[in-house]
Protein backbone atom coordinates (compact mmCIF):
# COMPACT_ATOMS: atom_id res chain seq x y z
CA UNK A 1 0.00 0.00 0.00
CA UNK A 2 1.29 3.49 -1.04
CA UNK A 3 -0.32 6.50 0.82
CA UNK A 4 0.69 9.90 -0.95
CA UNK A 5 -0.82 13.31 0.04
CA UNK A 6 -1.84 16.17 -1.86
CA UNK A 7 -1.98 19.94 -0.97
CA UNK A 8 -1.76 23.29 -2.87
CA UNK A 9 1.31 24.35 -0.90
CA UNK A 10 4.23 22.54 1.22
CA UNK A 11 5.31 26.10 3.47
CA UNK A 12 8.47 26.84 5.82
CA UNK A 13 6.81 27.36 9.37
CA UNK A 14 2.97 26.50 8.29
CA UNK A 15 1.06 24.01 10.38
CA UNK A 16 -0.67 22.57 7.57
CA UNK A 17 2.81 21.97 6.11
CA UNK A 18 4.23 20.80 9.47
CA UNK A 19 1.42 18.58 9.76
CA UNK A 20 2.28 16.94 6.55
CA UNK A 21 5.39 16.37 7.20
CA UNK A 22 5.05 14.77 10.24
CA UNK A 23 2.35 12.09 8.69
CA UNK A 24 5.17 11.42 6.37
CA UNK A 25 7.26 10.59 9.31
CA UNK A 26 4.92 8.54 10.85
CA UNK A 27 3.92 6.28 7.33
CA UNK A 28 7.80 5.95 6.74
CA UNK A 29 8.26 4.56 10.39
CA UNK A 30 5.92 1.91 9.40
CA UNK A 31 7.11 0.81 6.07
CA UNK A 32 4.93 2.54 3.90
CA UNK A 33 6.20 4.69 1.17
CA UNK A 34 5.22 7.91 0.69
CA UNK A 35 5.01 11.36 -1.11
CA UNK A 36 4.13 15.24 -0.90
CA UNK A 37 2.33 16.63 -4.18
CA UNK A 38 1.78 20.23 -4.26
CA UNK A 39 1.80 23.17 -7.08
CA UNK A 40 3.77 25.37 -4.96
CA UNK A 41 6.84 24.61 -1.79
CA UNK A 42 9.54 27.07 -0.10
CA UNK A 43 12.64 26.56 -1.55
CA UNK A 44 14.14 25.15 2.05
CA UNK A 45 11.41 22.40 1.49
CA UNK A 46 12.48 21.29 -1.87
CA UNK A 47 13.53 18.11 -1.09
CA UNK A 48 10.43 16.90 0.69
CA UNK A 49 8.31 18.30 -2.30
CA UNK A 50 6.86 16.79 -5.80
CA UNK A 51 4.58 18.60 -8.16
CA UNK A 52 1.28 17.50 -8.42
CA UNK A 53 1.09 17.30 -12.45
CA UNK A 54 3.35 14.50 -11.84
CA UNK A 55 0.89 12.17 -9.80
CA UNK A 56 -0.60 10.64 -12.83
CA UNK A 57 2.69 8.59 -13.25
CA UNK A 58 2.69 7.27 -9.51
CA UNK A 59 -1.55 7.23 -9.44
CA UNK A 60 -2.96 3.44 -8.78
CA UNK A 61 -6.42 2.52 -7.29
CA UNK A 62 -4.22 0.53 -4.38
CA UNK A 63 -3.65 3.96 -3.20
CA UNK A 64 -4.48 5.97 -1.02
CA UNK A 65 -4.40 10.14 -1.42
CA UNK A 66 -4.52 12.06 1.86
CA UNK A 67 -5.70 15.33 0.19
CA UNK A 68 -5.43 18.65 3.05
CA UNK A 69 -8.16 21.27 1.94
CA UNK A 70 -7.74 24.26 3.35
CA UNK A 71 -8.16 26.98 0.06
CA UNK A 72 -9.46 26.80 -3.96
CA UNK A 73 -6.56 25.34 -6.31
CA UNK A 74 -6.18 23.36 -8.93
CA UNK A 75 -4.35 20.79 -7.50
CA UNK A 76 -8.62 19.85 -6.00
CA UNK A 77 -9.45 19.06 -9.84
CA UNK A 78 -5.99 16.77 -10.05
CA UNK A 79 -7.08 15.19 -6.73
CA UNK A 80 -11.07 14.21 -8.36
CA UNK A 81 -9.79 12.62 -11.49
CA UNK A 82 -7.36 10.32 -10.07
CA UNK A 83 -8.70 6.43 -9.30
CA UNK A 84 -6.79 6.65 -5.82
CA UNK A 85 -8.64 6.01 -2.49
CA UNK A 86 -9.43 9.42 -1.37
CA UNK A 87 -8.98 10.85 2.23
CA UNK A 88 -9.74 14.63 2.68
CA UNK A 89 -8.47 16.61 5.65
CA UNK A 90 -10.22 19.59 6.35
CA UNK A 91 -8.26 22.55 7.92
CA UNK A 92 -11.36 25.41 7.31
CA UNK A 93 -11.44 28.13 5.22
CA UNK A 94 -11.03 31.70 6.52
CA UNK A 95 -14.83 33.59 5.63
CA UNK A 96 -14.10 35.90 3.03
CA UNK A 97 -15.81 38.96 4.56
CA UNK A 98 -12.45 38.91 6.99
CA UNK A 99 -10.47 40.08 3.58
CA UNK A 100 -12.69 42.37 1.82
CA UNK A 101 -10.64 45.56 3.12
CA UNK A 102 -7.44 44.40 2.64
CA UNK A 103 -6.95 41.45 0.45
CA UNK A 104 -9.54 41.12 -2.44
CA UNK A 105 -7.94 38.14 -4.24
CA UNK A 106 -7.10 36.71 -1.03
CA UNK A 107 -11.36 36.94 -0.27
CA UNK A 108 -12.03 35.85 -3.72
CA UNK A 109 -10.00 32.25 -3.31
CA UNK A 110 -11.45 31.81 0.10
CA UNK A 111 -15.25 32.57 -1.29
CA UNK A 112 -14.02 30.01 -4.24
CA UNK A 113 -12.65 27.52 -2.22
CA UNK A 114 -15.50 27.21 0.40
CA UNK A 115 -17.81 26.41 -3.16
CA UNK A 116 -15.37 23.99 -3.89
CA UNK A 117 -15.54 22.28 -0.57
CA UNK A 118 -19.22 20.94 -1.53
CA UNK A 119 -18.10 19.27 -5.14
CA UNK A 120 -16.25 16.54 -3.25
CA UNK A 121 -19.03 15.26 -1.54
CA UNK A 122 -19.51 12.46 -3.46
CA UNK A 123 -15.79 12.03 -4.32
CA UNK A 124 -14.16 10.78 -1.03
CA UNK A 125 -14.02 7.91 0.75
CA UNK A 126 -13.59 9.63 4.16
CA UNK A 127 -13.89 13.15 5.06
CA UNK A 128 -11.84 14.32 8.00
CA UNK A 129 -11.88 17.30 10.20
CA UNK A 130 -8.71 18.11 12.23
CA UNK A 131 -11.40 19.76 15.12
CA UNK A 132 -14.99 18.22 15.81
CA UNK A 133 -15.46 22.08 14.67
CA UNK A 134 -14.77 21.50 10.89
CA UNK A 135 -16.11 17.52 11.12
CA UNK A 136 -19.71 19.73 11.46
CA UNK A 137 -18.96 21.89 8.83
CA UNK A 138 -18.64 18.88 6.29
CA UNK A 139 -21.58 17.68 7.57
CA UNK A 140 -23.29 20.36 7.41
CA UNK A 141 -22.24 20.65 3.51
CA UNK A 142 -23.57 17.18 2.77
CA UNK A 143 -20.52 14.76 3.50
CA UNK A 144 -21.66 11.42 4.66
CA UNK A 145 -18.50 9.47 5.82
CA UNK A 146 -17.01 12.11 8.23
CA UNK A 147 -14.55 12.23 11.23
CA UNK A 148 -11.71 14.05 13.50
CA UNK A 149 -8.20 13.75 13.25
CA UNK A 150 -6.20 16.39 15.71
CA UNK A 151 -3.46 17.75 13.68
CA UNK A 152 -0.37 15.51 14.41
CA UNK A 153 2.62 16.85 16.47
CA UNK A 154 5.51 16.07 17.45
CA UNK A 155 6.38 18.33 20.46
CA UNK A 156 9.31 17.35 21.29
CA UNK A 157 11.10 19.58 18.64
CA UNK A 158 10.88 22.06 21.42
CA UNK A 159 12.79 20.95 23.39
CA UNK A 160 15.59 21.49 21.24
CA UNK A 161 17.93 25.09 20.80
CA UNK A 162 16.59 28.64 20.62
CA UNK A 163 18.41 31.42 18.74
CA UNK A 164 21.08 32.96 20.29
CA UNK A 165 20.31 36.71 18.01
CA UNK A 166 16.75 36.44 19.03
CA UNK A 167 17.46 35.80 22.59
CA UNK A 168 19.73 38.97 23.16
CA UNK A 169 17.81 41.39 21.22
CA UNK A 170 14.21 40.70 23.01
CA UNK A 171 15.55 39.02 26.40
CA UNK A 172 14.41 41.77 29.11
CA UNK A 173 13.34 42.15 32.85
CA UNK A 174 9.84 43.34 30.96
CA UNK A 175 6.55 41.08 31.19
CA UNK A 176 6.40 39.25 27.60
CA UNK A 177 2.98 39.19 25.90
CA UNK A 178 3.08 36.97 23.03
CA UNK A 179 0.63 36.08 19.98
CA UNK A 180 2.15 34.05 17.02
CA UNK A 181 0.20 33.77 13.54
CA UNK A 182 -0.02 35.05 10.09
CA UNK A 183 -0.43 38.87 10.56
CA UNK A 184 -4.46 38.77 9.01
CA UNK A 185 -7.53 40.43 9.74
CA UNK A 186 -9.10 37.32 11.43
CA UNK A 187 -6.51 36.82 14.13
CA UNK A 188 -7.87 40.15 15.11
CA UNK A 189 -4.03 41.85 16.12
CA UNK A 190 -5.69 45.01 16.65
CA UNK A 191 -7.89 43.67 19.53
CA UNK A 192 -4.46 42.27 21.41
CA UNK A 193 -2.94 45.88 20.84
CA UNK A 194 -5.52 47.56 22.57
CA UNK A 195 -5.49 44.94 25.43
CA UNK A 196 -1.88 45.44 25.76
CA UNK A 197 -2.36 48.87 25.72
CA UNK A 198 -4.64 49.00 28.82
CA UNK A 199 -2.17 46.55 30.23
CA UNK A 200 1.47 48.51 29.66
CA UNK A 201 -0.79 51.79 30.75
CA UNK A 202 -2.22 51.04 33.87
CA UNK A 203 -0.75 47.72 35.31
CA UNK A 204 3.27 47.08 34.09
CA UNK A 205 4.19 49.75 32.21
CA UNK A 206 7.72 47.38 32.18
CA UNK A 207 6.39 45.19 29.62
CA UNK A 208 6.31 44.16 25.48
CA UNK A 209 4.07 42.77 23.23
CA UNK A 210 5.89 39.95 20.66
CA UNK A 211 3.26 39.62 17.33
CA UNK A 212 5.43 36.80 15.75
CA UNK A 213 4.02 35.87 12.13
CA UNK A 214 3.94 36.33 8.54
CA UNK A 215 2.98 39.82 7.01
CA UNK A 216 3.83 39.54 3.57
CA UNK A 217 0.55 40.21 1.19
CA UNK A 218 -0.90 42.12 4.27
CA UNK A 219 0.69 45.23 3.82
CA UNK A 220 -2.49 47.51 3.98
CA UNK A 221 -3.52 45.52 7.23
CA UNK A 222 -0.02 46.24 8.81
CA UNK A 223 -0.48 49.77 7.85
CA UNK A 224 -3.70 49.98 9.77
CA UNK A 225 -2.23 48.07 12.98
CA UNK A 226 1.04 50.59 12.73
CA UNK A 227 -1.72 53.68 12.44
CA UNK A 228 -3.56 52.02 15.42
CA UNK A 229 -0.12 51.70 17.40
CA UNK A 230 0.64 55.60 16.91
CA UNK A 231 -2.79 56.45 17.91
CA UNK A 232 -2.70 54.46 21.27
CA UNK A 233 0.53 56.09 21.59
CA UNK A 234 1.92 52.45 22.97
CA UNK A 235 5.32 51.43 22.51
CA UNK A 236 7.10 48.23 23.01
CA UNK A 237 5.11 46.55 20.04
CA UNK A 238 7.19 44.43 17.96
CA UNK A 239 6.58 42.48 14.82
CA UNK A 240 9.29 39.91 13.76
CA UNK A 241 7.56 39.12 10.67
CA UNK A 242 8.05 35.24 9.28
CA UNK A 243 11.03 33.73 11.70
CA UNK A 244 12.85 30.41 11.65
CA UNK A 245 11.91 27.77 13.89
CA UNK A 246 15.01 28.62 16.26
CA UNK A 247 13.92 32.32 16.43
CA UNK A 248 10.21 30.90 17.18
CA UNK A 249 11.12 28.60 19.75
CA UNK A 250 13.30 31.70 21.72
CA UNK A 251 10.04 33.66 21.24
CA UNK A 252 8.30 31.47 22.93
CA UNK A 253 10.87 31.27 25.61
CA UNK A 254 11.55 34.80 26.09
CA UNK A 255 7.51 35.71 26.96
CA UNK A 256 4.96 35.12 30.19
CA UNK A 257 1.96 34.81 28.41
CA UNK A 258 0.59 33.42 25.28
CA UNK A 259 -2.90 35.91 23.89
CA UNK A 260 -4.96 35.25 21.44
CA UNK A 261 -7.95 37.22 20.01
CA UNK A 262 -8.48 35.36 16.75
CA UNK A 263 -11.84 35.23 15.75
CA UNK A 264 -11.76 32.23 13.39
CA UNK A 265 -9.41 28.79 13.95
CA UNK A 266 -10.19 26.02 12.34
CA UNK A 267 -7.44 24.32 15.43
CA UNK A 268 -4.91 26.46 16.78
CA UNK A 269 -1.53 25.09 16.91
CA UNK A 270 0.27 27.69 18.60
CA UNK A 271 -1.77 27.13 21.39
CA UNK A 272 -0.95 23.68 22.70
CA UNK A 273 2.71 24.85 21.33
CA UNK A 274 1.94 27.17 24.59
CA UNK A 275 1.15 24.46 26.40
CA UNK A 276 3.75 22.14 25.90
CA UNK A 277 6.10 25.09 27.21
CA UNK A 278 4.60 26.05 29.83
CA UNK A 279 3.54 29.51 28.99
CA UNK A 280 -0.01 30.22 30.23
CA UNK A 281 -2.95 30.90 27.44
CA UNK A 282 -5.67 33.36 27.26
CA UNK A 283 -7.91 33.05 24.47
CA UNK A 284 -11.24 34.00 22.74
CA UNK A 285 -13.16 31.01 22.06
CA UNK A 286 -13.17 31.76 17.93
CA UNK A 287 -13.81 28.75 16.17
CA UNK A 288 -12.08 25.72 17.71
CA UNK A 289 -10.30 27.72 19.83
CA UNK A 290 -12.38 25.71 22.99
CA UNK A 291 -12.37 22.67 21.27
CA UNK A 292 -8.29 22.84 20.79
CA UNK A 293 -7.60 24.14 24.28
CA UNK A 294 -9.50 21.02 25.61
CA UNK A 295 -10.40 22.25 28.94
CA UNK A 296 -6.16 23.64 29.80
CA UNK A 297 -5.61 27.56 29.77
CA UNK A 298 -8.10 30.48 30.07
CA UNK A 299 -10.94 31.51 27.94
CA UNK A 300 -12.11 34.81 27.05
CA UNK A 301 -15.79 34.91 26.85
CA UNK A 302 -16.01 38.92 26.25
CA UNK A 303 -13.44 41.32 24.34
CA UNK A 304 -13.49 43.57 27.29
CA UNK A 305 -9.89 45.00 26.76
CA UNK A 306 -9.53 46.18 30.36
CA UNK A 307 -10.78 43.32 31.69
CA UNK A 308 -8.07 41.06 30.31
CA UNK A 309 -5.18 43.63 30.99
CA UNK A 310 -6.61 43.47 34.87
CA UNK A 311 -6.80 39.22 34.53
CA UNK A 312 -3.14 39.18 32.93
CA UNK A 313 -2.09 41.25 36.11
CA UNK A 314 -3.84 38.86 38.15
CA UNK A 315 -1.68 36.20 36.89
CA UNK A 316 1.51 38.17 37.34
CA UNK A 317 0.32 38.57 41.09
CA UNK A 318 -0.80 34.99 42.17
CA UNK A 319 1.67 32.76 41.54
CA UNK A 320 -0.85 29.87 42.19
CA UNK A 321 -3.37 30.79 39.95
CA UNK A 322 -0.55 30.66 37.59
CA UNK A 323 0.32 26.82 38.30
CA UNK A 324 -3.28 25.86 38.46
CA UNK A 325 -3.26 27.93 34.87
CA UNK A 326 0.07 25.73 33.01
CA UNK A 327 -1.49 22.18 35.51
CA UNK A 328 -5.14 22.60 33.22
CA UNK A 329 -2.88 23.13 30.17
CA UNK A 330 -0.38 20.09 31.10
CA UNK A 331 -3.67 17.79 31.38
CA UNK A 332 -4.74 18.93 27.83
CA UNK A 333 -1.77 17.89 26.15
CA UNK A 334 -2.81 14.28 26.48
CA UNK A 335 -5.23 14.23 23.99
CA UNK A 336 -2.36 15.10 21.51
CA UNK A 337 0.17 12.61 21.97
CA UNK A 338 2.28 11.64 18.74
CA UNK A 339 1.49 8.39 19.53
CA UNK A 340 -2.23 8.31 20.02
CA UNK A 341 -2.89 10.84 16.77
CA UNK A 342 -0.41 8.33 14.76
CA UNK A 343 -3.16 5.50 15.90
CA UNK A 344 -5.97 7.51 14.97
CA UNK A 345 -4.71 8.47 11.40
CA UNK A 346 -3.77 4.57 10.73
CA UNK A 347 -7.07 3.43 11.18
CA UNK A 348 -8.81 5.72 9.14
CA UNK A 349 -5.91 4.76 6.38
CA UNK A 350 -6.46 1.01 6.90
CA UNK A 351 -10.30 1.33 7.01
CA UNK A 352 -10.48 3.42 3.84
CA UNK A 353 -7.70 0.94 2.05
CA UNK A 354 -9.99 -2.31 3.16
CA UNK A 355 -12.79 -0.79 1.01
């Protein structure tokens, strides 16, 4: 049995990506050969990457595709002519409205690709969702055969070295306030500035605010979060941009909290990344924000911006409330064992083979 998996992009740093990689891993462990077919893959990723026009050659109904939908491309139409088993993995797709002001393209793919989403209904085996959240979604859409796989991880990459650079430049006596994502209107940025503005203003004015992700296409939205910056009058704001792992992992080292506003996840890595090191999470329950966090951390059930400054200072005051805080998050990790997802995703593969 060959199990190869398809996607529109193979990306330094992405979770989808990471997540692809690491169900490589796991099918290689167990004899099983297997490729990556996508139209597009960073340079650094070359190696681990096969375009998708080539598939035909290596296509066979003893297959089985592993196809991660997450946005409108044309690698979808290579996917439905193919004879190959067919597993879909459903990652959600951003609503468009979120784009409108700043990306129109971007809002045109994700309109297009959520209309794409209901012409494989009938062309899959097995549709999977990585959160019970996006299982619904298919089901709601009409797919019959549906399921949840967590996205697979392998945490234990952090517990390897941090970035020397990164580590001297941000290291400070300040309280660290960090959100990590793509820098787009959904992850709602401007909503964590104001918090930390209340925050730096009237509880630790020692403090900094690390917004760790990828701005590149979302230039007009990083002019707006700059012109919301000046207008607070806040400083300490910082914006890395797209880092490498090493600079990541330091990142996540270097803060005391983890804050998130995003209003729509279809999981949330960087969350039970959080977790894993011990860095306590506040979080708006957007999406599968809940669902992710899996009863660890603390969620935000109003965007009261003062409010969550004052709980943030509550955690810098009681140190207990703090352990209690990363104990709930420790607990929560169990559901995401390596292990245990690895099970998970070979039993979907064997069930959908055996048909």
């Amino acid at each position: 049995m060959r199990v190869h998996q398809f996607a529109t992009s193979l990306t330094y740093g992405d979770a989808i990506s990471d997540e692809m990689l690491e169900i490589q891993k796991v099918l290689r462990e167990r004899g099983i050969e297997s490729e990556i077919f996508v139209r597009f893959y960073d340079p650094r990723l070359a190696n681990l990457a096969r375009d998708y026009r080539e598939y035909p050659a290596h296509s066979s109904p003893e297959n089985v595709i592993i196809f991660h939908f997450s946005i409108g491309s044309p690698v979808s139409r290579m996917f439905f002519r193919v004879p190959d088993k067919k597993i879909m993995i459903y990652h959600n797709i951003t609503p468009y409205h979120y784009f409108l002001d700043y990306h129109r393209l971007l809002a045109r793919e994700c309109y297009k690709g959520r209309l794409e989403l209901k012409m494989f209904i009938d062309k899959v085996d097995l549709a999977l969702g990585d959160s019970e959240y996006n299982r619904q979604e298919l089901e709601e859409v009409g797919y019959r055969h549906t399921a949840v796989l967590p996205i697979l991880m392998d945490f234990s990459k952090f517990d390897g070295p941090g970035d020397p650079v990164v580590e001297r430049l941000f290291s400070t006596e300040k309280k660290t306030i960090l959100f990590v994502g793509r820098v787009i209107p959904n992850k709602k940025f401007e909503d964590i500035i104001k918090i930390f503005y209340f925050y730096k203003k009237y509880f630790n004015p020692s403090s900094q605010l690390l917004l760790v992700g990828d701005y590149r296409g979302m230039e007009r939205y990083l002019a707006a979060l700059f012109q919301l910056i000046d207008e607070l009058k806040v400083k300490d704001v910082f914006f890395p941009g797209h880092v490498e792992f090493a600079e990541l992992l330091t990142f996540f080292r270097l803060s005391n909290y983890y804050l998130s506003m995003s209003e729509h996840e279809g999981f949330g890595v960087p969350l039970l990344e959080s977790f894993y090191l011990g860095l306590p999470v506040l979080a708006f329950p957007g999406g599968a924000v809940k669902e992710t966090m899996n009863g660890g951390g603390i969620l935000l059930r109003q965007k009261d911006y003062l409010q969550i400054a004052s709980l943030i200072h509550q955690l810098d005051e009681d140190k207990q409330l703090r352990k209690k805080i990363i104990f709930s998050q420790r607990q929560a990790l169990s559901k995401y064992q390596r292990e245990k997802v690895a099970q998970i995703l070979l039993h979907y593969i064997t069930e959908v083979a055996g048909r």
